[in-house]
PDB file of N, CA and C in Angstrom:
ATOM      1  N   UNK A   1      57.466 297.826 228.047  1.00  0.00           N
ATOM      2  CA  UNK A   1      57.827 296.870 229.067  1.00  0.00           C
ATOM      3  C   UNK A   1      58.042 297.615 230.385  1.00  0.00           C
ATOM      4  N   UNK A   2      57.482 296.963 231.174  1.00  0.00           N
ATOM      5  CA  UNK A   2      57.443 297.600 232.909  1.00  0.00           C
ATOM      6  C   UNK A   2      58.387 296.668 233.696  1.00  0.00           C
ATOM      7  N   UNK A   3      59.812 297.634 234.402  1.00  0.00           N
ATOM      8  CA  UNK A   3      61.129 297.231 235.023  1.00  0.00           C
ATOM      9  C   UNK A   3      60.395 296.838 235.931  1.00  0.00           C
ATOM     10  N   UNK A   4      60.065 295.936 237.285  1.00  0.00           N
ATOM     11  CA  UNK A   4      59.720 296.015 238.453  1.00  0.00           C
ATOM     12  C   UNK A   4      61.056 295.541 239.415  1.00  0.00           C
ATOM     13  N   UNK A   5      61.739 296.408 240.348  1.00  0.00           N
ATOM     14  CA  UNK A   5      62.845 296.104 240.719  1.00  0.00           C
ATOM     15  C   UNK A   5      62.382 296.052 242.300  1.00  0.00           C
ATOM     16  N   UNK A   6      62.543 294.776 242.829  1.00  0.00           N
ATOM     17  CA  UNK A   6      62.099 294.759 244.443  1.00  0.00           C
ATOM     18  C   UNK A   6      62.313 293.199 244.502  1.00  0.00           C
ATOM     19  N   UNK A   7      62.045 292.797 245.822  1.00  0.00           N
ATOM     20  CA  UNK A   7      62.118 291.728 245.795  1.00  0.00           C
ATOM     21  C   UNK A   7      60.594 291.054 246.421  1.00  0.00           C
ATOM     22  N   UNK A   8      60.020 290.116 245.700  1.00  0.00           N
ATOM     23  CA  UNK A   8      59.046 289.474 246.312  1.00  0.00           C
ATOM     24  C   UNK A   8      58.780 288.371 247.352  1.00  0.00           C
ATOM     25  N   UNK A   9      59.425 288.853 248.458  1.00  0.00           N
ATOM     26  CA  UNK A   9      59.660 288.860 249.747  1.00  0.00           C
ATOM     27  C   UNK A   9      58.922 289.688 250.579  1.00  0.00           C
ATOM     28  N   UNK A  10      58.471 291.076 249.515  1.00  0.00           N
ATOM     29  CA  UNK A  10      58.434 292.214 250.062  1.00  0.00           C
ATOM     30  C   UNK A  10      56.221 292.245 249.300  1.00  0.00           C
ATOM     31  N   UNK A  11      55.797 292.236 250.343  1.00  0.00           N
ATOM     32  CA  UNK A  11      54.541 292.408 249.783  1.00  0.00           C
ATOM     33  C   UNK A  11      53.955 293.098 248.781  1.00  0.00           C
ATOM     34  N   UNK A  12      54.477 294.360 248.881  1.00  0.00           N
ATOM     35  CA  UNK A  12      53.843 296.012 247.951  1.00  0.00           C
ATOM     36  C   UNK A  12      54.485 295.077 246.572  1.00  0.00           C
ATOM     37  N   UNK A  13      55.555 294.536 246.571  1.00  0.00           N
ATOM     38  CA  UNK A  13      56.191 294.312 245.234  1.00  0.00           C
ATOM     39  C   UNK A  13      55.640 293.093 244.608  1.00  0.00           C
ATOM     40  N   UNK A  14      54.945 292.355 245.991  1.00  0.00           N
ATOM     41  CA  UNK A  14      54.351 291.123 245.065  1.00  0.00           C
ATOM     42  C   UNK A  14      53.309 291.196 244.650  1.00  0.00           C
ATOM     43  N   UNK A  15      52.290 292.527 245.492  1.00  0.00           N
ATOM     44  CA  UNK A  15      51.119 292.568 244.521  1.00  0.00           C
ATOM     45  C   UNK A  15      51.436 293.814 243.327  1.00  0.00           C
ATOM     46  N   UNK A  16      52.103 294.602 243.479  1.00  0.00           N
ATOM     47  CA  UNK A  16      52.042 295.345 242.374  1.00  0.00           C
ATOM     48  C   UNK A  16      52.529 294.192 240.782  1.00  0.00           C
ATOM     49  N   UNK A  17      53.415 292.752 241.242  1.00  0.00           N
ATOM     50  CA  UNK A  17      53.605 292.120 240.490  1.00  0.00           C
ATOM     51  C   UNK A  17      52.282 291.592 239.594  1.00  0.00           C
ATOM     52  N   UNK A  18      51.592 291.012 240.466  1.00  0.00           N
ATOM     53  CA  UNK A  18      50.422 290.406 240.326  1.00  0.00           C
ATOM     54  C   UNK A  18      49.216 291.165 239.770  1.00  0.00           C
ATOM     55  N   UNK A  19      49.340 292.460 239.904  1.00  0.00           N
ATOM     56  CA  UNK A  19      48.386 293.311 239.086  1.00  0.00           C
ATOM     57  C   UNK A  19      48.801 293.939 238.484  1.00  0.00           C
ATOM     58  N   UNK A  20      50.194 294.166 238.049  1.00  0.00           N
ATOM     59  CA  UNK A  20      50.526 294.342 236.552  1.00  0.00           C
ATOM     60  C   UNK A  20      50.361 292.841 235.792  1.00  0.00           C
ATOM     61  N   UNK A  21      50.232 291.991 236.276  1.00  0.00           N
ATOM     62  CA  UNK A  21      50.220 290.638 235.508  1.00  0.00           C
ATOM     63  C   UNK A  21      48.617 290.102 234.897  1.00  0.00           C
ATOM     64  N   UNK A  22      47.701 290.888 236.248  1.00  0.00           N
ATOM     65  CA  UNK A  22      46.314 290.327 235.470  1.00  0.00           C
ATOM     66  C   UNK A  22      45.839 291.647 234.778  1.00  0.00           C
ATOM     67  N   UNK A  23      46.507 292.914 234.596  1.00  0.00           N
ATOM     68  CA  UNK A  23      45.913 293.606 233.777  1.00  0.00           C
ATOM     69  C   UNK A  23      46.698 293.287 232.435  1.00  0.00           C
ATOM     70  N   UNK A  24      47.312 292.657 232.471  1.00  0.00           N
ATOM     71  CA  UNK A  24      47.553 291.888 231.026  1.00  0.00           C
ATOM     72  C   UNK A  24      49.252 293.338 230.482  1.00  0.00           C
ATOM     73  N   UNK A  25      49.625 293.518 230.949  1.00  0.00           N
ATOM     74  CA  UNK A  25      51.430 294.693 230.739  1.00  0.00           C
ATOM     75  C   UNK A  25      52.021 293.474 231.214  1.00  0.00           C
ATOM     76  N   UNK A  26      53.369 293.480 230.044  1.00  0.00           N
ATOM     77  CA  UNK A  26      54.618 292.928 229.882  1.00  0.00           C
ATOM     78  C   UNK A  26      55.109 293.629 231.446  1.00  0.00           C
ATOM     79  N   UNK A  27      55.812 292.640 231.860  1.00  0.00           N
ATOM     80  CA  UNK A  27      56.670 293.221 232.684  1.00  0.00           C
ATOM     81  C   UNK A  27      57.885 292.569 233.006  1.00  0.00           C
ATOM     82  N   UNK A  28      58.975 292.712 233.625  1.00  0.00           N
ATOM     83  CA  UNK A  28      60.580 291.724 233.972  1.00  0.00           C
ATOM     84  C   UNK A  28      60.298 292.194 235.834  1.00  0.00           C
ATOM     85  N   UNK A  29      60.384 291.325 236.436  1.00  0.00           N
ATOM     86  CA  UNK A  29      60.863 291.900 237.861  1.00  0.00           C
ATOM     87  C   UNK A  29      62.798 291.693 237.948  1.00  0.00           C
ATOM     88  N   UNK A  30      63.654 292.733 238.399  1.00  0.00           N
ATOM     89  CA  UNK A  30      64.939 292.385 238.667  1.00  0.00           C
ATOM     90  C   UNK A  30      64.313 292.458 240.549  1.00  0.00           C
ATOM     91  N   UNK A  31      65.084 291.075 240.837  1.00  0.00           N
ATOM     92  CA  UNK A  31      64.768 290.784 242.302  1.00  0.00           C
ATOM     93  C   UNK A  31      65.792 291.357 242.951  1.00  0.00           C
ATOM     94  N   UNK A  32      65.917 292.583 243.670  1.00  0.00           N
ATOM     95  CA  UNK A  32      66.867 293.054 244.139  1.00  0.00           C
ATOM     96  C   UNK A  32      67.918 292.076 245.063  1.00  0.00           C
ATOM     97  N   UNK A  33      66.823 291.595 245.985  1.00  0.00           N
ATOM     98  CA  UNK A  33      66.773 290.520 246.844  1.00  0.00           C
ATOM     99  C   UNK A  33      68.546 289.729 246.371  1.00  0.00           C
ATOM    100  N   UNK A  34      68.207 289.159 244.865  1.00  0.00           N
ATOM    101  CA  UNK A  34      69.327 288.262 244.193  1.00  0.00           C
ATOM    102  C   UNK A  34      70.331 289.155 243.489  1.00  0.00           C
ATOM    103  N   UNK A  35      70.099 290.711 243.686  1.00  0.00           N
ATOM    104  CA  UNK A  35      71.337 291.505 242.709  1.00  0.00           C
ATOM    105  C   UNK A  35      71.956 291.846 243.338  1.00  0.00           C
ATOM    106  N   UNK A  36      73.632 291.843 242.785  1.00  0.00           N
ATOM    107  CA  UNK A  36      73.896 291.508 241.420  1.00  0.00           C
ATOM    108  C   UNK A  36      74.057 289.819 241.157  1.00  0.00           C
ATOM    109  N   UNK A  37      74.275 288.699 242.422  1.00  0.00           N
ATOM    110  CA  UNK A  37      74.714 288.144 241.939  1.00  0.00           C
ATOM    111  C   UNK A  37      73.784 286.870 240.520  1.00  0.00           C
ATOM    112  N   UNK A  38      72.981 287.357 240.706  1.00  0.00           N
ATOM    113  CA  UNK A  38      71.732 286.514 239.452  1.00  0.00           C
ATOM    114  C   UNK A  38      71.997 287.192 238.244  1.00  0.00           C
ATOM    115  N   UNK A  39      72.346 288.777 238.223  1.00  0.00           N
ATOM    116  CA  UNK A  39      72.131 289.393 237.409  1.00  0.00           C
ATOM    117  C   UNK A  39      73.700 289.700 236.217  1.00  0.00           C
ATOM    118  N   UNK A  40      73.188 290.412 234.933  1.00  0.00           N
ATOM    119  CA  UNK A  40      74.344 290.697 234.368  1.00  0.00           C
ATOM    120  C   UNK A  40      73.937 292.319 233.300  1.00  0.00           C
ATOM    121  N   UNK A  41      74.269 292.962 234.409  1.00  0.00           N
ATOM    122  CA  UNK A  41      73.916 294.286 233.859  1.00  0.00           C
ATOM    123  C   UNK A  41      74.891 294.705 232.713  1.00  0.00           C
ATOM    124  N   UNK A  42      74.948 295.359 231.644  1.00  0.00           N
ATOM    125  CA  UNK A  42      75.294 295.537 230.421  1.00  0.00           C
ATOM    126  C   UNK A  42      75.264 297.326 229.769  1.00  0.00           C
ATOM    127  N   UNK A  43      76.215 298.260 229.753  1.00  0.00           N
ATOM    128  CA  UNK A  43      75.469 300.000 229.292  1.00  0.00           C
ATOM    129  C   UNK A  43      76.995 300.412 228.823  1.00  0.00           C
ATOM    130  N   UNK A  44      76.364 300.951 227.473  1.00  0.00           N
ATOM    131  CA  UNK A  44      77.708 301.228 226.549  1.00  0.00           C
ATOM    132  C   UNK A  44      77.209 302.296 226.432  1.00  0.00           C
ATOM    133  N   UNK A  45      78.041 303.440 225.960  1.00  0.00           N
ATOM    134  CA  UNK A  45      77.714 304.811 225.002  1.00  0.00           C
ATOM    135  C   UNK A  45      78.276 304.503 223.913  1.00  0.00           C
ATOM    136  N   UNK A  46      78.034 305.281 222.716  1.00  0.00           N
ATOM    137  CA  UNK A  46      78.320 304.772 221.488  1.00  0.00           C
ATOM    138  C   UNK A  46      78.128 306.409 220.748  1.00  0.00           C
ATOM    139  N   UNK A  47      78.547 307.446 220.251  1.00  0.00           N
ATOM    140  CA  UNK A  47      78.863 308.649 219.820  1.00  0.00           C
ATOM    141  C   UNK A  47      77.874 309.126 220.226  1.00  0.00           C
ATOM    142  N   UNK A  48      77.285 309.193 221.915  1.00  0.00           N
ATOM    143  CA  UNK A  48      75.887 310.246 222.302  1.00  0.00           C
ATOM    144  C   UNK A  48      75.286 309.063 222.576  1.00  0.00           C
ATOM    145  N   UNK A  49      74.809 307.887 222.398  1.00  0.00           N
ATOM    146  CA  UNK A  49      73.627 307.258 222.130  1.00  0.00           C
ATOM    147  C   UNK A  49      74.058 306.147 223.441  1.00  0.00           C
ATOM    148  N   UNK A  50      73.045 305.880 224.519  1.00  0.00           N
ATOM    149  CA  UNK A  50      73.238 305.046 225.400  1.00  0.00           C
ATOM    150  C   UNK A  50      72.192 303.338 225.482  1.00  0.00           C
ATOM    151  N   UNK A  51      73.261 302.430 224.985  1.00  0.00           N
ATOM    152  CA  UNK A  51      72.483 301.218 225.204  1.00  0.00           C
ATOM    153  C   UNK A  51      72.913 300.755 226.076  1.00  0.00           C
ATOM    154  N   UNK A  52      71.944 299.587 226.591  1.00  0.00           N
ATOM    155  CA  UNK A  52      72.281 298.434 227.685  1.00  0.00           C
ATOM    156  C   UNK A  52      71.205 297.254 227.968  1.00  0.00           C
ATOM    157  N   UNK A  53      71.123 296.571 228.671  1.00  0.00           N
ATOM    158  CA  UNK A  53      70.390 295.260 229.141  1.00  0.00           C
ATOM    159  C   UNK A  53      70.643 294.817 230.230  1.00  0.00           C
ATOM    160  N   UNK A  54      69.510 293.977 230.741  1.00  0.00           N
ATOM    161  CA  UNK A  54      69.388 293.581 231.986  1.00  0.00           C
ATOM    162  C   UNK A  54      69.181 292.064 231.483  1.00  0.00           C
ATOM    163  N   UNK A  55      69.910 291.299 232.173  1.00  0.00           N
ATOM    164  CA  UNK A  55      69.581 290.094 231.888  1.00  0.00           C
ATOM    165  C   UNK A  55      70.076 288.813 233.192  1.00  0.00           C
ATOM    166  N   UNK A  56      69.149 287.763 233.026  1.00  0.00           N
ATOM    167  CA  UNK A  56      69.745 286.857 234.124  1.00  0.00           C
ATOM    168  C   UNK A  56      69.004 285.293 233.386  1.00  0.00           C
ATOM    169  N   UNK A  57      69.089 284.468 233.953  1.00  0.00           N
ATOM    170  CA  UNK A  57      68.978 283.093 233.303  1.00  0.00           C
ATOM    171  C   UNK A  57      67.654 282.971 232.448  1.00  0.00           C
ATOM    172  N   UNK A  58      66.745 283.587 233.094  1.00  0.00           N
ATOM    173  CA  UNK A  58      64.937 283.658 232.311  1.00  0.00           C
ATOM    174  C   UNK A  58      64.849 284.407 231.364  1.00  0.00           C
ATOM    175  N   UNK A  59      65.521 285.600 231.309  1.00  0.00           N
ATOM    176  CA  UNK A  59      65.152 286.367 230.219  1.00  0.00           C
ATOM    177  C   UNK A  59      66.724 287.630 230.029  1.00  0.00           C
ATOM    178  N   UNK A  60      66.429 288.258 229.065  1.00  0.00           N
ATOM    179  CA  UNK A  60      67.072 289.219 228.713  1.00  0.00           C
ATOM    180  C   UNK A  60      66.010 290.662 228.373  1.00  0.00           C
ATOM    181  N   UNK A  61      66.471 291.549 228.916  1.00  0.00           N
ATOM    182  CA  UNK A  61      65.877 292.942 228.757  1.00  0.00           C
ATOM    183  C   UNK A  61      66.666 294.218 228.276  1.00  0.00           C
ATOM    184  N   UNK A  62      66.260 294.423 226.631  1.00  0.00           N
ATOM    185  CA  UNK A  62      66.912 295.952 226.333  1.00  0.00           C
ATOM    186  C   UNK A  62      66.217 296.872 227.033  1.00  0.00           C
ATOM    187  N   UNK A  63      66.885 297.773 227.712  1.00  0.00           N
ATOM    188  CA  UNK A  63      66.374 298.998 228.745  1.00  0.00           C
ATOM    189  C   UNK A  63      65.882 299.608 227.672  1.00  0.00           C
ATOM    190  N   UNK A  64      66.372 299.989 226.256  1.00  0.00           N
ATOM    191  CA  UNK A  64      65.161 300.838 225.345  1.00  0.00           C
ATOM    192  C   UNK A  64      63.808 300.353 225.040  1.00  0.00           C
ATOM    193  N   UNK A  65      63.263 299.383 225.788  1.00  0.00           N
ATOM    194  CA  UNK A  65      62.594 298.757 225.740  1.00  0.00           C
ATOM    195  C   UNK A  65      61.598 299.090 226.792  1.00  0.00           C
ATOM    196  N   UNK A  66      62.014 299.546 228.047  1.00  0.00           N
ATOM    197  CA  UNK A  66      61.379 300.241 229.575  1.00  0.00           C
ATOM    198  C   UNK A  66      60.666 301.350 229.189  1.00  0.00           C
ATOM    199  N   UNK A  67      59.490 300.913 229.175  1.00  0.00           N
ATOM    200  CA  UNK A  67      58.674 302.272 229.222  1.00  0.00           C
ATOM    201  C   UNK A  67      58.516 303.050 230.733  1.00  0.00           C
ATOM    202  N   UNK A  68      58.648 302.123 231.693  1.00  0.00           N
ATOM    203  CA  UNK A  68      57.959 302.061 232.922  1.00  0.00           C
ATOM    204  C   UNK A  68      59.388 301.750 233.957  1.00  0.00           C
ATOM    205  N   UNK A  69      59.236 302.424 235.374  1.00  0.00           N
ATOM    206  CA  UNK A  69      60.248 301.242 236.631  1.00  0.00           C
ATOM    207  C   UNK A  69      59.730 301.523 237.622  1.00  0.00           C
ATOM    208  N   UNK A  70      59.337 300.515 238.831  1.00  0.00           N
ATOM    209  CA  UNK A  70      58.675 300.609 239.992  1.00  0.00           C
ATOM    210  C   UNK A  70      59.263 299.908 240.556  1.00  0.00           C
ATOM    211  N   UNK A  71      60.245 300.611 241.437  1.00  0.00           N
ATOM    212  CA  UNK A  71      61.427 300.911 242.648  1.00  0.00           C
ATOM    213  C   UNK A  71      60.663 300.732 244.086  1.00  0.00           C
ATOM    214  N   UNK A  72      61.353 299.398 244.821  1.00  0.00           N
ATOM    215  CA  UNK A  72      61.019 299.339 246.157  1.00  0.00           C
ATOM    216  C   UNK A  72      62.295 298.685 246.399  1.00  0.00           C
ATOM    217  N   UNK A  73      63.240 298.939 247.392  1.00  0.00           N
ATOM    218  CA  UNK A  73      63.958 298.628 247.565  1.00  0.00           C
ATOM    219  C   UNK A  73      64.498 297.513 248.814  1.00  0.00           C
ATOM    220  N   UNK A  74      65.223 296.832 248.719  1.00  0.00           N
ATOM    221  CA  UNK A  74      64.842 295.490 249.992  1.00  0.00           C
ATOM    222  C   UNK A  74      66.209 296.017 250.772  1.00  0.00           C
ATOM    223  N   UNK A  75      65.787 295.239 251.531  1.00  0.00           N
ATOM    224  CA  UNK A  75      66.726 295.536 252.987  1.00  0.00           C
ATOM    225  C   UNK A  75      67.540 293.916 252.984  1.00  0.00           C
ATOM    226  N   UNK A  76      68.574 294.588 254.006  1.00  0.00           N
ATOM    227  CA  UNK A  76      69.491 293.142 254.554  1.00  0.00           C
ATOM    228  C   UNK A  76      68.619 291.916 254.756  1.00  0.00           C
ATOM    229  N   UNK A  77      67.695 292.135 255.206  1.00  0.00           N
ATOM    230  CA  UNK A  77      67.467 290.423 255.576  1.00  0.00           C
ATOM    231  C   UNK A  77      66.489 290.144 254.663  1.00  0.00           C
ATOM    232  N   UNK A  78      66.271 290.578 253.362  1.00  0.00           N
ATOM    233  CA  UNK A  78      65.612 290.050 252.161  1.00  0.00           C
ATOM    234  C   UNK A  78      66.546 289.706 251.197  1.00  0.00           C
ATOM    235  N   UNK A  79      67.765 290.356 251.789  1.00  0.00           N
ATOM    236  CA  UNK A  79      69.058 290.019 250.893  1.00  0.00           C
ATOM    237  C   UNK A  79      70.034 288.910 250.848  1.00  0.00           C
ATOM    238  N   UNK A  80      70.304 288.254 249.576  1.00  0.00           N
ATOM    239  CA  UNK A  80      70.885 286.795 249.698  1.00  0.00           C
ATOM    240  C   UNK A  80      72.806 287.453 250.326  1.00  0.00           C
ATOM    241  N   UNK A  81      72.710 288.164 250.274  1.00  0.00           N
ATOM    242  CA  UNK A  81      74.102 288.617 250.843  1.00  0.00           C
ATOM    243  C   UNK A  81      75.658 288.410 249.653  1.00  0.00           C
ATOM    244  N   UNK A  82      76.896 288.808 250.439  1.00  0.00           N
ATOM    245  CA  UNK A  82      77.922 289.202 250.267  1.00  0.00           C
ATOM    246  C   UNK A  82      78.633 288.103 250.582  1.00  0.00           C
ATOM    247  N   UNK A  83      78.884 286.677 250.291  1.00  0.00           N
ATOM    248  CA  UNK A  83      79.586 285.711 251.002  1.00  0.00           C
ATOM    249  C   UNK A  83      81.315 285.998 251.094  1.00  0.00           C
ATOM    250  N   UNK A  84      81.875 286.863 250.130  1.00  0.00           N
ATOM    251  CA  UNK A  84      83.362 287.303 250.640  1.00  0.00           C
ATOM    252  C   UNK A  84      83.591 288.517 251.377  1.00  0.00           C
ATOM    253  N   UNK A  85      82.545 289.016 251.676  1.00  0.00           N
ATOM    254  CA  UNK A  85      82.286 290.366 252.558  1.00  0.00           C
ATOM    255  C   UNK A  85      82.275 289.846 254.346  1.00  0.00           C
ATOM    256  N   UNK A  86      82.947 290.978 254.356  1.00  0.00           N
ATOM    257  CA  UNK A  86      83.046 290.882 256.503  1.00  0.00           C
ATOM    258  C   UNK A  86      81.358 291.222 256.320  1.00  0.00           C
ATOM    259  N   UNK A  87      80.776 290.910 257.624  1.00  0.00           N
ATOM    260  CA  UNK A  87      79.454 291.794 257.864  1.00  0.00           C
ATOM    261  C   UNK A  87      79.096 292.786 257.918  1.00  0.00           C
ATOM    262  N   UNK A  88      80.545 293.354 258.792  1.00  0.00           N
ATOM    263  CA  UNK A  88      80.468 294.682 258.709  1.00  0.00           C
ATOM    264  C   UNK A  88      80.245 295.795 257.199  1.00  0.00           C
ATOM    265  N   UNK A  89      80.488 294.853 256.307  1.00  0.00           N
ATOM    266  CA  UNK A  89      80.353 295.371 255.144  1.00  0.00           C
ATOM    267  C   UNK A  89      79.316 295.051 254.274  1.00  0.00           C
ATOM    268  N   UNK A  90      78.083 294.546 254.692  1.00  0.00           N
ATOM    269  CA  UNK A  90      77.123 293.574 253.951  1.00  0.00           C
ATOM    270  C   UNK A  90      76.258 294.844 253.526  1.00  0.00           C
ATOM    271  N   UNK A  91      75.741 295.883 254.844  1.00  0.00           N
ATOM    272  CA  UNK A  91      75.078 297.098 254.408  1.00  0.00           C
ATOM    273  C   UNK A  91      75.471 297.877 253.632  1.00  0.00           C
ATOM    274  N   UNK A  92      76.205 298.413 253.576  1.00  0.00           N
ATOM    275  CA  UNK A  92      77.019 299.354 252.110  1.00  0.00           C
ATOM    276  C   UNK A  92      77.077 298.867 251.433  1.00  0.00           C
ATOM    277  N   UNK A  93      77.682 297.487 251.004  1.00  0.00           N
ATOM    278  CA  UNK A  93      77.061 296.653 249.832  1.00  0.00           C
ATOM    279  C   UNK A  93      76.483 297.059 249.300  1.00  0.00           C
ATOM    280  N   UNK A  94      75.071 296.303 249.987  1.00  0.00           N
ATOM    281  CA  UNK A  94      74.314 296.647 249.580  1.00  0.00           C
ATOM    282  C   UNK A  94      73.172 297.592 249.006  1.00  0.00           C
ATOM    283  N   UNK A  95      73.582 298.752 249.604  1.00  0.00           N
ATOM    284  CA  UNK A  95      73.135 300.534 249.624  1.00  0.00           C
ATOM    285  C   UNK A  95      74.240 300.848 248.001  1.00  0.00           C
ATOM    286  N   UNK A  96      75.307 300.012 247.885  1.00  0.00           N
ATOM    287  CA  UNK A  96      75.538 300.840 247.338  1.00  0.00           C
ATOM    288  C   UNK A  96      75.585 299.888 245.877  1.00  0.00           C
ATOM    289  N   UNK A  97      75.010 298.505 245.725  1.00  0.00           N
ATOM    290  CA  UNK A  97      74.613 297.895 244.684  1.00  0.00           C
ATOM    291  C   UNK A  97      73.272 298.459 244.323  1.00  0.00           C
ATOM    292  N   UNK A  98      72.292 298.854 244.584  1.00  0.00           N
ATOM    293  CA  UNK A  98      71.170 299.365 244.403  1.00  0.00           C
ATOM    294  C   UNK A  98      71.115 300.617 244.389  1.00  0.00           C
ATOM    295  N   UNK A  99      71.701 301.771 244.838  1.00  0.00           N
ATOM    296  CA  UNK A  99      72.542 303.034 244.307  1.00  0.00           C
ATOM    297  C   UNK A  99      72.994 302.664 242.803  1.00  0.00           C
ATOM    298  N   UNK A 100      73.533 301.663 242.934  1.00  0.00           N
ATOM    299  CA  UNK A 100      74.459 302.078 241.205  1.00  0.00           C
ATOM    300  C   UNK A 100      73.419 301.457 240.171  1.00  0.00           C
ATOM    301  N   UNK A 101      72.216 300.233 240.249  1.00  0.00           N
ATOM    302  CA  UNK A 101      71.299 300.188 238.971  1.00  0.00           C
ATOM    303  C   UNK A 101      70.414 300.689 239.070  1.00  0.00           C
ATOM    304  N   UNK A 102      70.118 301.399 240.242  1.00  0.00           N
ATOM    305  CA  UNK A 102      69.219 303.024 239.968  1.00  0.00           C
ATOM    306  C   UNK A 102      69.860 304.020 239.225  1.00  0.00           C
ATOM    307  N   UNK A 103      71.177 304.614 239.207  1.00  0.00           N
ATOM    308  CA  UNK A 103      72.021 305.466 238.734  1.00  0.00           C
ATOM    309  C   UNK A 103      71.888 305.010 236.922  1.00  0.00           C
ATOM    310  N   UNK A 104      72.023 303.814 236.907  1.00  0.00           N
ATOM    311  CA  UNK A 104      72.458 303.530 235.369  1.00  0.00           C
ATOM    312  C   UNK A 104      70.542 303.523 234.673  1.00  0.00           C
ATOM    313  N   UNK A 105      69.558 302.839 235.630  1.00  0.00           N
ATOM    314  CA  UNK A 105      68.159 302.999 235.223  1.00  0.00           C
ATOM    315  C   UNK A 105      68.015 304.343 235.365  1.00  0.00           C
ATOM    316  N   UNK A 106      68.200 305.721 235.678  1.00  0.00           N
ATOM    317  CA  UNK A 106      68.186 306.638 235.853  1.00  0.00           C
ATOM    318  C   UNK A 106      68.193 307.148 234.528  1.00  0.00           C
ATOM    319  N   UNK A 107      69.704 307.044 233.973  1.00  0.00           N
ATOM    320  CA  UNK A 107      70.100 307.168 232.733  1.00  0.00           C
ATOM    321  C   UNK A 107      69.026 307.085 231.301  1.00  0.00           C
ATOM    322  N   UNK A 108      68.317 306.192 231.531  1.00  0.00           N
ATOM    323  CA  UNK A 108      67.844 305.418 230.538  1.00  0.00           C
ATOM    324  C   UNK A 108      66.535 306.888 230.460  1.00  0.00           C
ATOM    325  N   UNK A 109      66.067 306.481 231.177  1.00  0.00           N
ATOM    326  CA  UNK A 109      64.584 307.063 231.343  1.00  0.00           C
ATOM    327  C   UNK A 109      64.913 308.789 231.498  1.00  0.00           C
ATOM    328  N   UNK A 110      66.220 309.322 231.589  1.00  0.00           N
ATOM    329  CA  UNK A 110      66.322 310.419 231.067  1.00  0.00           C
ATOM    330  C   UNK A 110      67.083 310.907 229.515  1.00  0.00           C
ATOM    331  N   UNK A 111      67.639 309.767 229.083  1.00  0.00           N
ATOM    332  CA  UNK A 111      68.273 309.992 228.008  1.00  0.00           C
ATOM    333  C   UNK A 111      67.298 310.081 227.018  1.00  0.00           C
ATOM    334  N   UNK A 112      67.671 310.936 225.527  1.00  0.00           N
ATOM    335  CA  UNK A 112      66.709 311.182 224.802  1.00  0.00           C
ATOM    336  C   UNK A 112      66.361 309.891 223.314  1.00  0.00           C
TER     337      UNK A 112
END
């Protein structure tokens, strides 16, 4: 299964969508665009061994399941925003919501 994390707002992400789709590969897009609040990220350790999932109303995704992740990352004004956030705080937010499910997708694809 191929992660595609961007938002399709964003061109590169809508065709790389679209041609992973007619070459016939499984794929999940997480729409950055809507994360976290669409989303419900999930990562336990368990004596060495790291599971987790990505999931939001359409589907559910075990990350041992990611063979693949193709990272484009969206900006403020592709972003549905921070509604209890000052403005001043909407960018770090957001830099730093997409910092942390790169950090935890990171994990995955280096763990053994």
């Amino acid at each position: 299964m191929i992660l595609i994390c961007g938002g399709l707002a964003d061109l590169v992400t809508e065709f790389v969508c679209a041609r992973i789709e007619n070459l016939g590969y499984e794929y999940r897009l997480l729409n950055l665009g809507l994360y976290p609040a669409r989303y419900r990220v999930s990562c336990t350790w368990d004596e060495g061994e790291l599971y987790g999932s990505i999931a939001c109303d359409d589907w559910e995704l075990d990350l041992a399941d990611v063979s693949g992740i193709f990272v484009r990352y969206v900006d403020q004004k592709c972003h549905v925003g921070f509604p209890l956030l000052p403005t001043a705080m909407q960018l770090p937010a957001l830099g730093e919501c997409q910092a942390g499910i790169m950090a935890v997708l990171e994990c995955f694809l280096v763990s053994p």
